[in-house]
PDB file of N, CA and C in Angstrom:
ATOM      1  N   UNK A   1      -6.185  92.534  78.480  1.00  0.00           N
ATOM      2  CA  UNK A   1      -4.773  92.875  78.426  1.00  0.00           C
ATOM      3  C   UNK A   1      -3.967  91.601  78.638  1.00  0.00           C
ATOM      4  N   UNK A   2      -2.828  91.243  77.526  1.00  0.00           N
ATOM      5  CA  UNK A   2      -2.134  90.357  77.820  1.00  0.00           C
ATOM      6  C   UNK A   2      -1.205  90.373  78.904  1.00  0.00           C
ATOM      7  N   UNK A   3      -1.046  89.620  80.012  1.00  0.00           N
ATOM      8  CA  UNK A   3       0.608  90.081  80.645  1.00  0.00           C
ATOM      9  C   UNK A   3       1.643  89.375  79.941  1.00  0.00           C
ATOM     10  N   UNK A   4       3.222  90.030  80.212  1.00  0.00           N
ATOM     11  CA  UNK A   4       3.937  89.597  79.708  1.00  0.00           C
ATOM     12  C   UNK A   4       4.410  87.712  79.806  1.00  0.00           C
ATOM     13  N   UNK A   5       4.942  87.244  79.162  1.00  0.00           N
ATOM     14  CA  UNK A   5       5.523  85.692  79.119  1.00  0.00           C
ATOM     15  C   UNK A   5       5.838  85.403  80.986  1.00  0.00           C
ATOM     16  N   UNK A   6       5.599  84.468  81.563  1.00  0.00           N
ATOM     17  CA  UNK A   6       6.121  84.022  82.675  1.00  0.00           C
ATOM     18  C   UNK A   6       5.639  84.869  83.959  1.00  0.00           C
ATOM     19  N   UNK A   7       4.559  85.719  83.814  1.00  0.00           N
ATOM     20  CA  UNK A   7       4.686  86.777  84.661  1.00  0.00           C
ATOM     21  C   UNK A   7       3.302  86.234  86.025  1.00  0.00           C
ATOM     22  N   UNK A   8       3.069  85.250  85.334  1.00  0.00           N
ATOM     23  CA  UNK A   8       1.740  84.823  86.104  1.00  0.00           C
ATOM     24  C   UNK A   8       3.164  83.489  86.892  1.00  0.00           C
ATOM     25  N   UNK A   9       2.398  82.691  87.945  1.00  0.00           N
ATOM     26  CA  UNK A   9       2.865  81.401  88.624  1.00  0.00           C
ATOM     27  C   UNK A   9       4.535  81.790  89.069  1.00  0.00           C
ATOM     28  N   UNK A  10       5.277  81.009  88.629  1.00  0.00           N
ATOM     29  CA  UNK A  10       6.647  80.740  89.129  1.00  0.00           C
ATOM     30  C   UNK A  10       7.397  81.831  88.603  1.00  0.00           C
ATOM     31  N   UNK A  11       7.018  82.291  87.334  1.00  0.00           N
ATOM     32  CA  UNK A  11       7.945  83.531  86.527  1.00  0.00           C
ATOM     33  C   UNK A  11       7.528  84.601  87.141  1.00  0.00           C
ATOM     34  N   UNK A  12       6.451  85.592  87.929  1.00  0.00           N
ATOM     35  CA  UNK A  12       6.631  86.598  88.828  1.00  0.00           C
ATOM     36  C   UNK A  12       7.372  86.103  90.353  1.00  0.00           C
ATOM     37  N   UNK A  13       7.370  84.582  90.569  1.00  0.00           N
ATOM     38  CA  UNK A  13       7.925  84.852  92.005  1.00  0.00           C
ATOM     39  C   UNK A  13       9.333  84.588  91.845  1.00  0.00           C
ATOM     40  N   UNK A  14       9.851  84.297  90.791  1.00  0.00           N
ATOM     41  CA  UNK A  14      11.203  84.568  90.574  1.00  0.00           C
ATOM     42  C   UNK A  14      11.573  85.933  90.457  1.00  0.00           C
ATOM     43  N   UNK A  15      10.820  86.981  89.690  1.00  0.00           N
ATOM     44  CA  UNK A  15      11.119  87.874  89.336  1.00  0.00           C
ATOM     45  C   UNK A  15      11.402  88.451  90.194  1.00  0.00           C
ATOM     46  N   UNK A  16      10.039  88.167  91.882  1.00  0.00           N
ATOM     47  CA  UNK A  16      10.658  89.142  93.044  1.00  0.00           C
ATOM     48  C   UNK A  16      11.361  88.480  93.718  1.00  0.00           C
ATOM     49  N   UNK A  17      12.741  87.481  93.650  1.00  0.00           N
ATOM     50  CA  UNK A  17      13.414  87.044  94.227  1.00  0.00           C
ATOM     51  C   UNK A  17      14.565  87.718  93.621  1.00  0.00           C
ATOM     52  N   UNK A  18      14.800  87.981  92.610  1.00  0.00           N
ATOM     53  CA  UNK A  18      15.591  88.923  91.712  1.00  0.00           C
ATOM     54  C   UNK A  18      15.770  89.905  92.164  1.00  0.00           C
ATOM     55  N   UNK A  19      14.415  90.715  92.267  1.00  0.00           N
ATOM     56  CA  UNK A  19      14.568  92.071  92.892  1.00  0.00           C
ATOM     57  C   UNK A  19      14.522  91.827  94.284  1.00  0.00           C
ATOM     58  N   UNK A  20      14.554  91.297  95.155  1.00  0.00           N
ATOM     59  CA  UNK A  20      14.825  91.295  96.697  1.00  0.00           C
ATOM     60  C   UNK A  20      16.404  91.210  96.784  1.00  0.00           C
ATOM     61  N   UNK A  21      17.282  90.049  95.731  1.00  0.00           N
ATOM     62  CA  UNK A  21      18.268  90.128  95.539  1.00  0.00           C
ATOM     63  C   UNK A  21      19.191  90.616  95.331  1.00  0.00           C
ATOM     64  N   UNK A  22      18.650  92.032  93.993  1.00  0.00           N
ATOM     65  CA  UNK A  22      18.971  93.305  93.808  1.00  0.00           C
ATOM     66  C   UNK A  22      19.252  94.263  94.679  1.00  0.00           C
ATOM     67  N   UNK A  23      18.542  94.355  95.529  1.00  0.00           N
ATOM     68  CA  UNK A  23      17.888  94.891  96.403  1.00  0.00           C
ATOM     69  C   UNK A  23      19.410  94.644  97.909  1.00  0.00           C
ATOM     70  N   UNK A  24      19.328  93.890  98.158  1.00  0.00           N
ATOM     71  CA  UNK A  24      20.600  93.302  99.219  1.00  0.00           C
ATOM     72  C   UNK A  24      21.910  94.156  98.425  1.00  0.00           C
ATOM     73  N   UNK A  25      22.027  93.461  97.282  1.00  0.00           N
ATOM     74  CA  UNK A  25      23.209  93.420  96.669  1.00  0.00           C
ATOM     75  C   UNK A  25      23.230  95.312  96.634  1.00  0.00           C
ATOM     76  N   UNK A  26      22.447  95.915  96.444  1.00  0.00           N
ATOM     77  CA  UNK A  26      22.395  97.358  96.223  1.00  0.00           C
ATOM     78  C   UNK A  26      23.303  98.225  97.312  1.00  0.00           C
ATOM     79  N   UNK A  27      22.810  97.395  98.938  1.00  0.00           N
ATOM     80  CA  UNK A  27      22.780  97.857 100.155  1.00  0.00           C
ATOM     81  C   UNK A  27      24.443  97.867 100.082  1.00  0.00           C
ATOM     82  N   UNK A  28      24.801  96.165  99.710  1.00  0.00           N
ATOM     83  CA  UNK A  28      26.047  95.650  99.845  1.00  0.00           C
ATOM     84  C   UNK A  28      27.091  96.924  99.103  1.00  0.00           C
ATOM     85  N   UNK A  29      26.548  97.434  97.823  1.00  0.00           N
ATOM     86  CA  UNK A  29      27.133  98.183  97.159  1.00  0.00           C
ATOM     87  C   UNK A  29      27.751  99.618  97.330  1.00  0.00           C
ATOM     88  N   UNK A  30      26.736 100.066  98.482  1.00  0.00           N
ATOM     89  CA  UNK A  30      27.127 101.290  98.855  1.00  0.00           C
ATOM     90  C   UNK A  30      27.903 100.849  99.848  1.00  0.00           C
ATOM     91  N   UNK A  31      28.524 100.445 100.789  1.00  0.00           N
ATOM     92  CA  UNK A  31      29.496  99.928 101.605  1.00  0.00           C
ATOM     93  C   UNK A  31      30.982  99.777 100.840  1.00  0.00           C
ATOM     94  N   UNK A  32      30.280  99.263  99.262  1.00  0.00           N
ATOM     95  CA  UNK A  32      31.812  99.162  98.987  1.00  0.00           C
ATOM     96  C   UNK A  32      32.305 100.263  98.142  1.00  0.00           C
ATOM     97  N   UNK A  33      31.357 100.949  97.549  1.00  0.00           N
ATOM     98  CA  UNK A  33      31.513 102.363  97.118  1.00  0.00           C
ATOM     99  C   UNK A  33      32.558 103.273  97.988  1.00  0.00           C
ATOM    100  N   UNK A  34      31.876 103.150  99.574  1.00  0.00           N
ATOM    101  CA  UNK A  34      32.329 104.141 100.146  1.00  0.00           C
ATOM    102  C   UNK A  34      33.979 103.701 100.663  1.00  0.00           C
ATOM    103  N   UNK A  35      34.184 102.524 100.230  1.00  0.00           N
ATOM    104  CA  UNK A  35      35.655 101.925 100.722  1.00  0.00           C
ATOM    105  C   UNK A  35      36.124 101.996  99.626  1.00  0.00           C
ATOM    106  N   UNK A  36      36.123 102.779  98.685  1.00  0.00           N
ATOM    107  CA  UNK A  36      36.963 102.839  97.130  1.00  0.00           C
ATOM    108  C   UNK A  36      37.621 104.153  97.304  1.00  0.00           C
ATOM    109  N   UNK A  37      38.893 103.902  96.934  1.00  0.00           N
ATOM    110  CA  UNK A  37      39.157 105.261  97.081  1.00  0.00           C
ATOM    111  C   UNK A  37      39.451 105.556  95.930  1.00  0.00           C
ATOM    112  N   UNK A  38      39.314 107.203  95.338  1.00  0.00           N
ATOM    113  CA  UNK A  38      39.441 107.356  93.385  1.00  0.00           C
ATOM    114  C   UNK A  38      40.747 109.153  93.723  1.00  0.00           C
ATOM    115  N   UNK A  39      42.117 109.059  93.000  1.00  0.00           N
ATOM    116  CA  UNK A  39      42.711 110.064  93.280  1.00  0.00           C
ATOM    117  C   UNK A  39      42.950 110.883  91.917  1.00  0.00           C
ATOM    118  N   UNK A  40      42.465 112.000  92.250  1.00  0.00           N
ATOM    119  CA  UNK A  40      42.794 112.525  90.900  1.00  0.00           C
ATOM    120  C   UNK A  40      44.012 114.006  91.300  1.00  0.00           C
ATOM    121  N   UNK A  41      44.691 114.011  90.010  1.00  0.00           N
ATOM    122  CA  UNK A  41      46.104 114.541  90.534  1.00  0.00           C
ATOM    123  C   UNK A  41      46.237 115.925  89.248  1.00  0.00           C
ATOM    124  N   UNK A  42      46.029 116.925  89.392  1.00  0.00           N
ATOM    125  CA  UNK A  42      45.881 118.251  88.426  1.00  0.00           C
ATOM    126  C   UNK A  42      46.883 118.935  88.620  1.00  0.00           C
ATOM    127  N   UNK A  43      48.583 118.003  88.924  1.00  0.00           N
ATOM    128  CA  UNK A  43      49.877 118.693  89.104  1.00  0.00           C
ATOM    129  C   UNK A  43      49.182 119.681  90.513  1.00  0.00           C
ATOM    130  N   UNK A  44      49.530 120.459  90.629  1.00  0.00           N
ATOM    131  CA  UNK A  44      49.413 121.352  91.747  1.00  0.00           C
ATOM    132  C   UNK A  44      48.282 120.719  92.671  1.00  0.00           C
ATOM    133  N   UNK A  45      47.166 120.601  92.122  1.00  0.00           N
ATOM    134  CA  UNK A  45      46.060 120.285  93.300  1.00  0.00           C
ATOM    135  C   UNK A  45      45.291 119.027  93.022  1.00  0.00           C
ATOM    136  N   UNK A  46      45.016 118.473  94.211  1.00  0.00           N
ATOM    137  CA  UNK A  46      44.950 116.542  93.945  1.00  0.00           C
ATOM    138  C   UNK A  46      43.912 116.673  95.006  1.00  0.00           C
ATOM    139  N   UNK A  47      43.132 115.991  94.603  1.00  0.00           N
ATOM    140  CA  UNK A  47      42.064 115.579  95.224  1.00  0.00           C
ATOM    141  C   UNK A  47      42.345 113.815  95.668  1.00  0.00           C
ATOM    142  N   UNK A  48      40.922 113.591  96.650  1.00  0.00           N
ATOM    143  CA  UNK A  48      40.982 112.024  96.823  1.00  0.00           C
ATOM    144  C   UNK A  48      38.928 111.750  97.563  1.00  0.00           C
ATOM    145  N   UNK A  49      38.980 111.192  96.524  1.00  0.00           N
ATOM    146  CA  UNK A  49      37.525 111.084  96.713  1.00  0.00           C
ATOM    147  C   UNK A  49      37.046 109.660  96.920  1.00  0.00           C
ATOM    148  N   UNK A  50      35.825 109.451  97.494  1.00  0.00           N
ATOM    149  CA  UNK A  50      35.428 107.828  97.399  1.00  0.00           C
ATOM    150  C   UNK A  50      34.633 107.192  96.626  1.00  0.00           C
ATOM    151  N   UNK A  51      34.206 106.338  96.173  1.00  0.00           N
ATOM    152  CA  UNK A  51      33.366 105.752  95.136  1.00  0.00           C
ATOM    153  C   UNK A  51      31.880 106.513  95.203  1.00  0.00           C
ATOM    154  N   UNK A  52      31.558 107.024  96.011  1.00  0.00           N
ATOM    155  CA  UNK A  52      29.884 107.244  95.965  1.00  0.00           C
ATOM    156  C   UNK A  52      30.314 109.171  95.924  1.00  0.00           C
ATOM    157  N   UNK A  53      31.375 109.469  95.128  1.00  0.00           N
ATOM    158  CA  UNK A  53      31.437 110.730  94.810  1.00  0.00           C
ATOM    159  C   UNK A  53      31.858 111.790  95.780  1.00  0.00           C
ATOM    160  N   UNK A  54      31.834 111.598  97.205  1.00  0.00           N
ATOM    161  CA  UNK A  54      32.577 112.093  98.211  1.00  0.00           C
ATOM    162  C   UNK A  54      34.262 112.632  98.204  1.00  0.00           C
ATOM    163  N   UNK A  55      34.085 113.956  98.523  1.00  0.00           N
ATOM    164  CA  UNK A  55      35.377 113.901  98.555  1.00  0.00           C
ATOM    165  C   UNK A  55      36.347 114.388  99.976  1.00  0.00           C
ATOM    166  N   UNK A  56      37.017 113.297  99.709  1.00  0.00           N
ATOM    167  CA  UNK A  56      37.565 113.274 101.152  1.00  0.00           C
ATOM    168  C   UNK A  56      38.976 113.990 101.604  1.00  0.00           C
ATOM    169  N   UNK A  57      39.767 114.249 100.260  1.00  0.00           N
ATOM    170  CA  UNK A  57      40.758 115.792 100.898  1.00  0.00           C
ATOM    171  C   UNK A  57      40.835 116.337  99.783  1.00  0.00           C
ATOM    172  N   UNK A  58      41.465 117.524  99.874  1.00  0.00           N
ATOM    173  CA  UNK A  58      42.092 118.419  98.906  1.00  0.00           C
ATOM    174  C   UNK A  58      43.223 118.634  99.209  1.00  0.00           C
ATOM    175  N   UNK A  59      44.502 119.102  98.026  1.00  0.00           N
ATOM    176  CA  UNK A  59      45.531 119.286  98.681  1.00  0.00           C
ATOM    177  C   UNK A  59      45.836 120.482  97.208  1.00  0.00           C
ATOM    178  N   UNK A  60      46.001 121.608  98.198  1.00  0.00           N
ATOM    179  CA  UNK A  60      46.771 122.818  97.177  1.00  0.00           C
ATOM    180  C   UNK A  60      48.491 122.895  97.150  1.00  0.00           C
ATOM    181  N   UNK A  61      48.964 123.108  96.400  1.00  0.00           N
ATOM    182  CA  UNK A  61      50.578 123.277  96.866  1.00  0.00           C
ATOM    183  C   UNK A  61      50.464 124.590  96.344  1.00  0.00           C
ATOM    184  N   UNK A  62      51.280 125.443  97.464  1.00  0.00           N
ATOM    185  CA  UNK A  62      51.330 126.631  97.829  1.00  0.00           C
ATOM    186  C   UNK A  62      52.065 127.050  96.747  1.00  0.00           C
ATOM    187  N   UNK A  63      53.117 126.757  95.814  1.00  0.00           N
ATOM    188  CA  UNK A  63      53.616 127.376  95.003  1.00  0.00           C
ATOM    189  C   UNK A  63      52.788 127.809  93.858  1.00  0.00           C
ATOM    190  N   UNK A  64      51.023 127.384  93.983  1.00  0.00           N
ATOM    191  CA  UNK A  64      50.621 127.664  92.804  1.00  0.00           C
ATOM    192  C   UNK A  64      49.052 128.888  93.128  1.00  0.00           C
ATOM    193  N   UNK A  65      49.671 129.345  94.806  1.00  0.00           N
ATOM    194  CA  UNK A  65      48.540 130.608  94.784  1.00  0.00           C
ATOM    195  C   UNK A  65      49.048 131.874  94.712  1.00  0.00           C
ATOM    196  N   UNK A  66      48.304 132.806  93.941  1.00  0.00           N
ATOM    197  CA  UNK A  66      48.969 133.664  93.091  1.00  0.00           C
ATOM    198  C   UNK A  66      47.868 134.713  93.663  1.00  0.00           C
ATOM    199  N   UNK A  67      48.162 135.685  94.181  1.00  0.00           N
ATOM    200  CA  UNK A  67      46.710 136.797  94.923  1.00  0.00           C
ATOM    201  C   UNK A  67      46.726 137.000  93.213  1.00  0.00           C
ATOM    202  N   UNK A  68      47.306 137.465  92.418  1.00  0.00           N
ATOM    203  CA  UNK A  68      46.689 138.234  91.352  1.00  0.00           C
ATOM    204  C   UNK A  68      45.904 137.398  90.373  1.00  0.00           C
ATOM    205  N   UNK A  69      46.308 135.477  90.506  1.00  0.00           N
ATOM    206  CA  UNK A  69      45.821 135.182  89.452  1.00  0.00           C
ATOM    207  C   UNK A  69      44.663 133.745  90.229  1.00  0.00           C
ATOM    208  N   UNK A  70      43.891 134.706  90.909  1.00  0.00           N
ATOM    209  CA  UNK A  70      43.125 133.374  91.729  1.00  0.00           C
ATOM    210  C   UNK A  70      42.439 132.954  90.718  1.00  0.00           C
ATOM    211  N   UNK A  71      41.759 133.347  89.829  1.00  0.00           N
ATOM    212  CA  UNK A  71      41.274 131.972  88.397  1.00  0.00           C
ATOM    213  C   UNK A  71      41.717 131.360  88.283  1.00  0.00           C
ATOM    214  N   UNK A  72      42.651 131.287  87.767  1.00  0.00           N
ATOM    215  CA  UNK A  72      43.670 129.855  87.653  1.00  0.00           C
ATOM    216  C   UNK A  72      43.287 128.805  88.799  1.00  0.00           C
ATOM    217  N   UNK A  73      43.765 129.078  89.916  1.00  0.00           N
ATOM    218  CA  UNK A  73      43.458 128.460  90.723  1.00  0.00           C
ATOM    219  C   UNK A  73      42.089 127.731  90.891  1.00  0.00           C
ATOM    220  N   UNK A  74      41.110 128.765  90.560  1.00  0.00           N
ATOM    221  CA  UNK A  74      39.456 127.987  90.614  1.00  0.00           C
ATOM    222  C   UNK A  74      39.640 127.333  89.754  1.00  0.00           C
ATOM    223  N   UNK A  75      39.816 127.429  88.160  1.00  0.00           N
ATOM    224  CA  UNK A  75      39.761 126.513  87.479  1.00  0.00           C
ATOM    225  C   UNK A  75      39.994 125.097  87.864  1.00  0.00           C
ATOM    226  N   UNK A  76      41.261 124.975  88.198  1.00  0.00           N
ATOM    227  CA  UNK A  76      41.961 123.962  88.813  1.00  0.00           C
ATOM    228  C   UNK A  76      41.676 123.100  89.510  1.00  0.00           C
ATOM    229  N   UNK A  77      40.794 123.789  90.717  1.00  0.00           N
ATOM    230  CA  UNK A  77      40.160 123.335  91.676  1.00  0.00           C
ATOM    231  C   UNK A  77      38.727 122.893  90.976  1.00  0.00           C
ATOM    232  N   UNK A  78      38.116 123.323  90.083  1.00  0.00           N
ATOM    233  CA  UNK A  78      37.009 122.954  89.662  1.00  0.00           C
ATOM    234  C   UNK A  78      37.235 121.647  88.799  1.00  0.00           C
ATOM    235  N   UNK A  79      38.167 121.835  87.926  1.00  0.00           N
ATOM    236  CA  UNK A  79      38.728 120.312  87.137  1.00  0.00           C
ATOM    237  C   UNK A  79      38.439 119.516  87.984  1.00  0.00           C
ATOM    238  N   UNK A  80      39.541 119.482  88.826  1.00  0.00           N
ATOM    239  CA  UNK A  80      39.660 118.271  89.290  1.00  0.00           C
ATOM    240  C   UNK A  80      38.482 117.668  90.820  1.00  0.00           C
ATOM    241  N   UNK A  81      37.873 118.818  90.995  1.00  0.00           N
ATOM    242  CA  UNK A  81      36.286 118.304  91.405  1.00  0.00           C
ATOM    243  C   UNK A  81      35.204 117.465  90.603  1.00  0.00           C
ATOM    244  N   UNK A  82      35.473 117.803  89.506  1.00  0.00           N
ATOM    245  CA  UNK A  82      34.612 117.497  88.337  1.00  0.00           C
ATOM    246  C   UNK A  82      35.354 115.976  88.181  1.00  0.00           C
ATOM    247  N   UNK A  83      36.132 116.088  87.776  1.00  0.00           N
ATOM    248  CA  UNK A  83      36.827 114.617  87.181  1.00  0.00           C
ATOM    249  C   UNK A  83      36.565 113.675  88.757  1.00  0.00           C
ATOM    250  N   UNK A  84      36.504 114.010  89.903  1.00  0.00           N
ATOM    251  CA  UNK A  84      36.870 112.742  90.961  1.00  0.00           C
ATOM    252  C   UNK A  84      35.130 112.532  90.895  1.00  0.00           C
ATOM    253  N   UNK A  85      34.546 113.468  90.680  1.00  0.00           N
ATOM    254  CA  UNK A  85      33.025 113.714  90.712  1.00  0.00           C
ATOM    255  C   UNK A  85      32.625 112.286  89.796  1.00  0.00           C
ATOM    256  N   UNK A  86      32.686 112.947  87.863  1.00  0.00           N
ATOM    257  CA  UNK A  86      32.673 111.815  86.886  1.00  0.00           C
ATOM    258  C   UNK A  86      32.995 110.837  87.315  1.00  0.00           C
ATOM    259  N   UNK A  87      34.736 110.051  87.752  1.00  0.00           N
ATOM    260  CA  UNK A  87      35.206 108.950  87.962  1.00  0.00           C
ATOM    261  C   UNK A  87      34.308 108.261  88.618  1.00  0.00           C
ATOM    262  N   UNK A  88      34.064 108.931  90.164  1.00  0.00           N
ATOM    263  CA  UNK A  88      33.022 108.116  90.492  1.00  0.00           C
ATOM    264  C   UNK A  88      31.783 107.575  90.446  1.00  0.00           C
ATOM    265  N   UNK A  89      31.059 108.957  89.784  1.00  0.00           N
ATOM    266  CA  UNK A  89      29.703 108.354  88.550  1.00  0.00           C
ATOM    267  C   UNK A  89      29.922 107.131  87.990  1.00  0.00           C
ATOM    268  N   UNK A  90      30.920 107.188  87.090  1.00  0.00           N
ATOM    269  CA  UNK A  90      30.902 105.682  86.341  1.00  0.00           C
ATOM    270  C   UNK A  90      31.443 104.629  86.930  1.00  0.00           C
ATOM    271  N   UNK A  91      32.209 104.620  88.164  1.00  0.00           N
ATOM    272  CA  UNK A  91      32.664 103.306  88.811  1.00  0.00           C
ATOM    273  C   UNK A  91      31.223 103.071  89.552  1.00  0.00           C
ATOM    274  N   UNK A  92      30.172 103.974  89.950  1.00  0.00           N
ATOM    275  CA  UNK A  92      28.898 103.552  90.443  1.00  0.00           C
ATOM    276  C   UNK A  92      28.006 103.310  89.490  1.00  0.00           C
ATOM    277  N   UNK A  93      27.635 103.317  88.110  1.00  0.00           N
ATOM    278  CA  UNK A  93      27.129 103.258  87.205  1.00  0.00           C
ATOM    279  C   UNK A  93      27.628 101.704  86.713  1.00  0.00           C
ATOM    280  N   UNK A  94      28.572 101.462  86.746  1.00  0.00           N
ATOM    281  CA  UNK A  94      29.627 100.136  86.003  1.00  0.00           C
ATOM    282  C   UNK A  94      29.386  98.882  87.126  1.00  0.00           C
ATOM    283  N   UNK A  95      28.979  99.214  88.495  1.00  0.00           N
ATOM    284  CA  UNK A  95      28.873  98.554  89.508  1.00  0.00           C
ATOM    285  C   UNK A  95      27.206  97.855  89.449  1.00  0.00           C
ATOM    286  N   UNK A  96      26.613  99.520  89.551  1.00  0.00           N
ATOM    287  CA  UNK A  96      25.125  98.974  89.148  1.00  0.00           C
ATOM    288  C   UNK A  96      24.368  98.238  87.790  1.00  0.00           C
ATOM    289  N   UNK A  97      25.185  98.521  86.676  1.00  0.00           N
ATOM    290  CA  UNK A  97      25.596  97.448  85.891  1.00  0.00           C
ATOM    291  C   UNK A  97      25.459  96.013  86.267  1.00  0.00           C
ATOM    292  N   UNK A  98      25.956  95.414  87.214  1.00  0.00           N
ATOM    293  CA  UNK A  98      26.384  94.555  87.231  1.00  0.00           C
ATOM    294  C   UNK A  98      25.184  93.817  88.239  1.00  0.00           C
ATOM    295  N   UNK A  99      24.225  94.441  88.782  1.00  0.00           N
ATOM    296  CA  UNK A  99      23.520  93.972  89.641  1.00  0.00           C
ATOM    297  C   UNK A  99      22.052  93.815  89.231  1.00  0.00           C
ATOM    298  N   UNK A 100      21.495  95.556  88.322  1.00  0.00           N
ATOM    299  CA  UNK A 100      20.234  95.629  87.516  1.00  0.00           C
ATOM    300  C   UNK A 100      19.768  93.953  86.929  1.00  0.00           C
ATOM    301  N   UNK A 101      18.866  93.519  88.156  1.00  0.00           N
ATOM    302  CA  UNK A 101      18.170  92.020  87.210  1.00  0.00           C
ATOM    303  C   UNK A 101      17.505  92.097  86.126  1.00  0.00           C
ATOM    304  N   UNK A 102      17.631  91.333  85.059  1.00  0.00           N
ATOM    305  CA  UNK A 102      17.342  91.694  83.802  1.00  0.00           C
ATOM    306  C   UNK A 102      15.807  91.153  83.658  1.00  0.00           C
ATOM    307  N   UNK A 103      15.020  92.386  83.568  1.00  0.00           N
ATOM    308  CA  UNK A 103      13.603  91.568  83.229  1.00  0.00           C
ATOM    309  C   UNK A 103      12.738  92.029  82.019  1.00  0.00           C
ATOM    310  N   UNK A 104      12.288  90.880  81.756  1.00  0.00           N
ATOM    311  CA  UNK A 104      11.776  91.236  80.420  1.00  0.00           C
ATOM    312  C   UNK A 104      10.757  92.347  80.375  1.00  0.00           C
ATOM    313  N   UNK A 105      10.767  92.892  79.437  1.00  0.00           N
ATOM    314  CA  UNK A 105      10.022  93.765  78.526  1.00  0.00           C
ATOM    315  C   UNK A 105      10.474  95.272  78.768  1.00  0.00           C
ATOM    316  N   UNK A 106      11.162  95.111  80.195  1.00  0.00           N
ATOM    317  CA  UNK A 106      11.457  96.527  80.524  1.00  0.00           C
ATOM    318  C   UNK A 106      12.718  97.126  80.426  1.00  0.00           C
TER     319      UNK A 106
END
């Protein structure tokens, strides 16, 4: 079996200096995840969530609960769970982006 280019001598012990590097930087990442704050605003009900998908309030305004028409309301509340949810998927996705060491073949 061939191994890949560089993977024998100096090119595997770089590789795990990469990933040890990765690795820090990962730790570093969730720290700053959780200091992001992401607000999403659905007119009546607004959320405020943090980068690692947490959400940290809700806010209903009372002019929009209705005993007869509580769907509405879930809907609402489900949107905009969903969207602070997504937002923060991809600001953690766009982050880890940026750290994934690039190694060959894989």
């Amino acid at each position: 079996m061939k191994l890949p280019k560089n993977f024998g001598g100096q090119g595997f012990g770089a590789m795990m200096q990469q990933a040890k590097a990765a690795m820090a930087r990962a730790q570093q990442l969730e720290e700053e995840l959780k200091a992001e704050r992401i607000a999403v605003d659905k007119g009546p009900v607004k959320a405020l969530f943090d980068g690692t998908g947490q959400i940290l309030k809700l806010s209903i305004d009372k002019s929009i609960v209705d005993p007869e028409d509580v769907e509405a309301l879930e809907d609402l509340i489900v949107s905009c769970l969903r969207d602070g949810f997504e937002q923060a998927t991809n600001l953690r996705d766009s982050k880890v982006q940026q750290i994934v060491p690039k190694i060959p073949g894989l």
